[in-house]
C-alpha atoms as a PDB file:
ATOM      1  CA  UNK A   1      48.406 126.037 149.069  1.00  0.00           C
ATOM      2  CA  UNK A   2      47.528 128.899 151.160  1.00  0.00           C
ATOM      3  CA  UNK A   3      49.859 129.369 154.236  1.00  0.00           C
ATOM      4  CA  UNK A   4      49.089 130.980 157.131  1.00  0.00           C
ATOM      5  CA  UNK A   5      50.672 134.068 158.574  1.00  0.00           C
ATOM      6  CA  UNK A   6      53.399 133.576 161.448  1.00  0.00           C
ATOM      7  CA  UNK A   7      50.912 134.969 164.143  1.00  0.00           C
ATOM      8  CA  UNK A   8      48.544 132.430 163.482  1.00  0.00           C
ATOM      9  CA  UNK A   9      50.514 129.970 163.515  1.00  0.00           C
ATOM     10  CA  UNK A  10      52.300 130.846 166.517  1.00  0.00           C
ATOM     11  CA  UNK A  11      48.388 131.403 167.975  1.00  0.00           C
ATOM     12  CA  UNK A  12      48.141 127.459 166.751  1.00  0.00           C
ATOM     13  CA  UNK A  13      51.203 126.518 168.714  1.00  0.00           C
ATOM     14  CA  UNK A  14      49.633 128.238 172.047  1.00  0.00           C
ATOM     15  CA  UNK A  15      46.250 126.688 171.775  1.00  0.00           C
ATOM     16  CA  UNK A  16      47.711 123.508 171.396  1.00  0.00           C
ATOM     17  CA  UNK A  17      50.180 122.945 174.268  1.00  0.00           C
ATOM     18  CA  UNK A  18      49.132 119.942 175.222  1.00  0.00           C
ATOM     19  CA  UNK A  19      50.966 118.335 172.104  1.00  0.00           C
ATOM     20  CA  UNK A  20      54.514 119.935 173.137  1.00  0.00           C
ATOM     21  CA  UNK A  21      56.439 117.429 174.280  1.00  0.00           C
ATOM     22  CA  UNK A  22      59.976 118.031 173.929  1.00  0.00           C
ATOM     23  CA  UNK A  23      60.796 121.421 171.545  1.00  0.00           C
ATOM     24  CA  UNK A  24      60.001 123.479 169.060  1.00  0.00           C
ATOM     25  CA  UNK A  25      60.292 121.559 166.136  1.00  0.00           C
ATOM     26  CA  UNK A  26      58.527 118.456 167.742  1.00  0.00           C
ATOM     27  CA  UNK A  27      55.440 120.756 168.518  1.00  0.00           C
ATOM     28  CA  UNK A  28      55.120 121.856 164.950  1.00  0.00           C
ATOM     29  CA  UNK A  29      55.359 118.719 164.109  1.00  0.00           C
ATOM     30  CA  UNK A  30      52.716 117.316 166.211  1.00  0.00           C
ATOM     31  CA  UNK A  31      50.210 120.275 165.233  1.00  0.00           C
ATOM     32  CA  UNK A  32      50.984 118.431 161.742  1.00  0.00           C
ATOM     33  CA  UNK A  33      51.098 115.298 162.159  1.00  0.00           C
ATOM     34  CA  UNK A  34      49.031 114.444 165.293  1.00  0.00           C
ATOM     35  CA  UNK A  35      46.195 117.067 164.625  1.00  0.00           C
ATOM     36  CA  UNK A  36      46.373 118.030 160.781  1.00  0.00           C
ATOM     37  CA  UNK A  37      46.351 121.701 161.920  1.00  0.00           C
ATOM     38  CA  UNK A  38      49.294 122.756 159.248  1.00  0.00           C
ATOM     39  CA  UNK A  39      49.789 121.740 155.991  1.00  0.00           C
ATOM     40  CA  UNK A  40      53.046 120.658 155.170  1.00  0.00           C
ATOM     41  CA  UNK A  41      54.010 124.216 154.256  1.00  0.00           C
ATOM     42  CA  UNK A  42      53.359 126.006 157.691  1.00  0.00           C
ATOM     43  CA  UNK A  43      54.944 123.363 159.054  1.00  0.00           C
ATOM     44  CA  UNK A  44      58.164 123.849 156.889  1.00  0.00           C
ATOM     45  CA  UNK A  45      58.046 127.884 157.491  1.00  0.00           C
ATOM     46  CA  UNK A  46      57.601 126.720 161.348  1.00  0.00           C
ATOM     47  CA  UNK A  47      61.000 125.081 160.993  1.00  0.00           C
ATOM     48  CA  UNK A  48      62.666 127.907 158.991  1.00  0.00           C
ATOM     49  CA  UNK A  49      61.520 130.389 161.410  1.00  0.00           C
ATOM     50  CA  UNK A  50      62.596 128.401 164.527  1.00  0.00           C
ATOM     51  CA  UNK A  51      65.726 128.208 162.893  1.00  0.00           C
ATOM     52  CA  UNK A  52      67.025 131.361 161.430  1.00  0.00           C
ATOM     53  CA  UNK A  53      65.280 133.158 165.021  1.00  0.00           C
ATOM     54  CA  UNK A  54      66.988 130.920 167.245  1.00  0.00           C
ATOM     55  CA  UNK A  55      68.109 132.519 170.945  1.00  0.00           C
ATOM     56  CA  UNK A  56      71.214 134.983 170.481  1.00  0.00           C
ATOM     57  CA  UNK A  57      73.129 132.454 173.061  1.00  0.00           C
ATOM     58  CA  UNK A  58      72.902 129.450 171.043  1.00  0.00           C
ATOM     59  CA  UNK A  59      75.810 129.545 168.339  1.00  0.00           C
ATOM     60  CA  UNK A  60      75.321 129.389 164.582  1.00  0.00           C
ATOM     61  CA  UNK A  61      75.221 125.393 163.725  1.00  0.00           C
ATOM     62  CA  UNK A  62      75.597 123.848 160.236  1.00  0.00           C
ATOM     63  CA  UNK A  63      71.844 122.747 158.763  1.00  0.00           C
ATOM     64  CA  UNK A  64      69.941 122.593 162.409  1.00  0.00           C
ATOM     65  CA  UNK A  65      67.077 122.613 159.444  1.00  0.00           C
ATOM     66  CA  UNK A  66      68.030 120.372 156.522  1.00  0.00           C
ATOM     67  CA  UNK A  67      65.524 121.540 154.370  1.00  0.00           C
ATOM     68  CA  UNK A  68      66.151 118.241 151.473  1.00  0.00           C
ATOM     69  CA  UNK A  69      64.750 116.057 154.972  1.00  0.00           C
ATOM     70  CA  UNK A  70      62.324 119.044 155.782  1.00  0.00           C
ATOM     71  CA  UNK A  71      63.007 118.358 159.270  1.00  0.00           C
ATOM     72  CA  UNK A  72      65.358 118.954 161.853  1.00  0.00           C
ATOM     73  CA  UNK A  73      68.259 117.441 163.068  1.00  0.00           C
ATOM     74  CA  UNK A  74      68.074 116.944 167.032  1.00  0.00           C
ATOM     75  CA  UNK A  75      69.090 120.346 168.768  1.00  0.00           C
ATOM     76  CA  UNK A  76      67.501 122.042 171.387  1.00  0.00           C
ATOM     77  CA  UNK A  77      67.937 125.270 172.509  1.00  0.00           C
ATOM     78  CA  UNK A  78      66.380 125.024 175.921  1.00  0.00           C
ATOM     79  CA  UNK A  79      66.188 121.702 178.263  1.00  0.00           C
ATOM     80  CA  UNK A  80      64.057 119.408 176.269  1.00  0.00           C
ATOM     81  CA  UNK A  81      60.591 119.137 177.455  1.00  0.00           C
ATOM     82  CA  UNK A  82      60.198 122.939 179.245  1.00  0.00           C
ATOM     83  CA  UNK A  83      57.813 124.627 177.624  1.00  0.00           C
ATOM     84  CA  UNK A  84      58.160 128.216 179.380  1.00  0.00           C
ATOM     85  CA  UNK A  85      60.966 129.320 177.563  1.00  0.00           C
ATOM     86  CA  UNK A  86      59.479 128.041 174.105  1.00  0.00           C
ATOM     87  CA  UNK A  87      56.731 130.049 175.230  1.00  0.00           C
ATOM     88  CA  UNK A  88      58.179 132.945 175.561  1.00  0.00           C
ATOM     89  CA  UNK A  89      60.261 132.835 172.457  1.00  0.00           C
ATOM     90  CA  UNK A  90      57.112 132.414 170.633  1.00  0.00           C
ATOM     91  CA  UNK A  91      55.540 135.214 171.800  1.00  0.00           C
ATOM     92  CA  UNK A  92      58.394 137.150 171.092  1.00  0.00           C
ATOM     93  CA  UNK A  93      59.445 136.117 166.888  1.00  0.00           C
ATOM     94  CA  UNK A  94      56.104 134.828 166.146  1.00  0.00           C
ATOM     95  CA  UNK A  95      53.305 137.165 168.014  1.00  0.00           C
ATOM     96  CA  UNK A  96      54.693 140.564 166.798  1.00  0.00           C
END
């Protein structure tokens, strides 16, 4: 299955704000679940990359991704629902 690069994705995630509703993961999963943008492997690279890039301030926590689930397990690194930080973290790790 072909797999799209991280800027393009990321470009996916900014077109379709409108289907953030609470973080990160939740967006990617909307964009696959909601809209059929992704295929199942973007959407599990998504998750990988929101979790090994996470904010420097957020400590190192046992399987945030659990990859057997292929989803994660409920932490957010900003207040859940603001999308401005998300934003900008996005533009940072996945826009490059």
């Amino acid at each position: 299955m072909v797999v799209r690069s991280k800027r393009e994705l990321g470009q996916l995630l900014l077109d379709n704000q409108d289907l953030f509703r609470s973080g990160l993961c939740n967006w990617a999963g909307n964009l696959h679940s909601f809209r059929g943008l992704i295929n199942e492997d973007e959407y599990i690279l998504l998750l990988e990359l929101i979790s090994s890039k996470r904010p420097s301030f957020i400590p190192l926590l046992n399987n945030i991704y659990n990859p057997d689930r292929k989803k994660y397990n409920s932490v957010f690194y900003w207040d859940q629902g603001c999308i401005k930080p998300r934003i900008k973290w996005i533009k940072k790790h996945l826009m490059k």
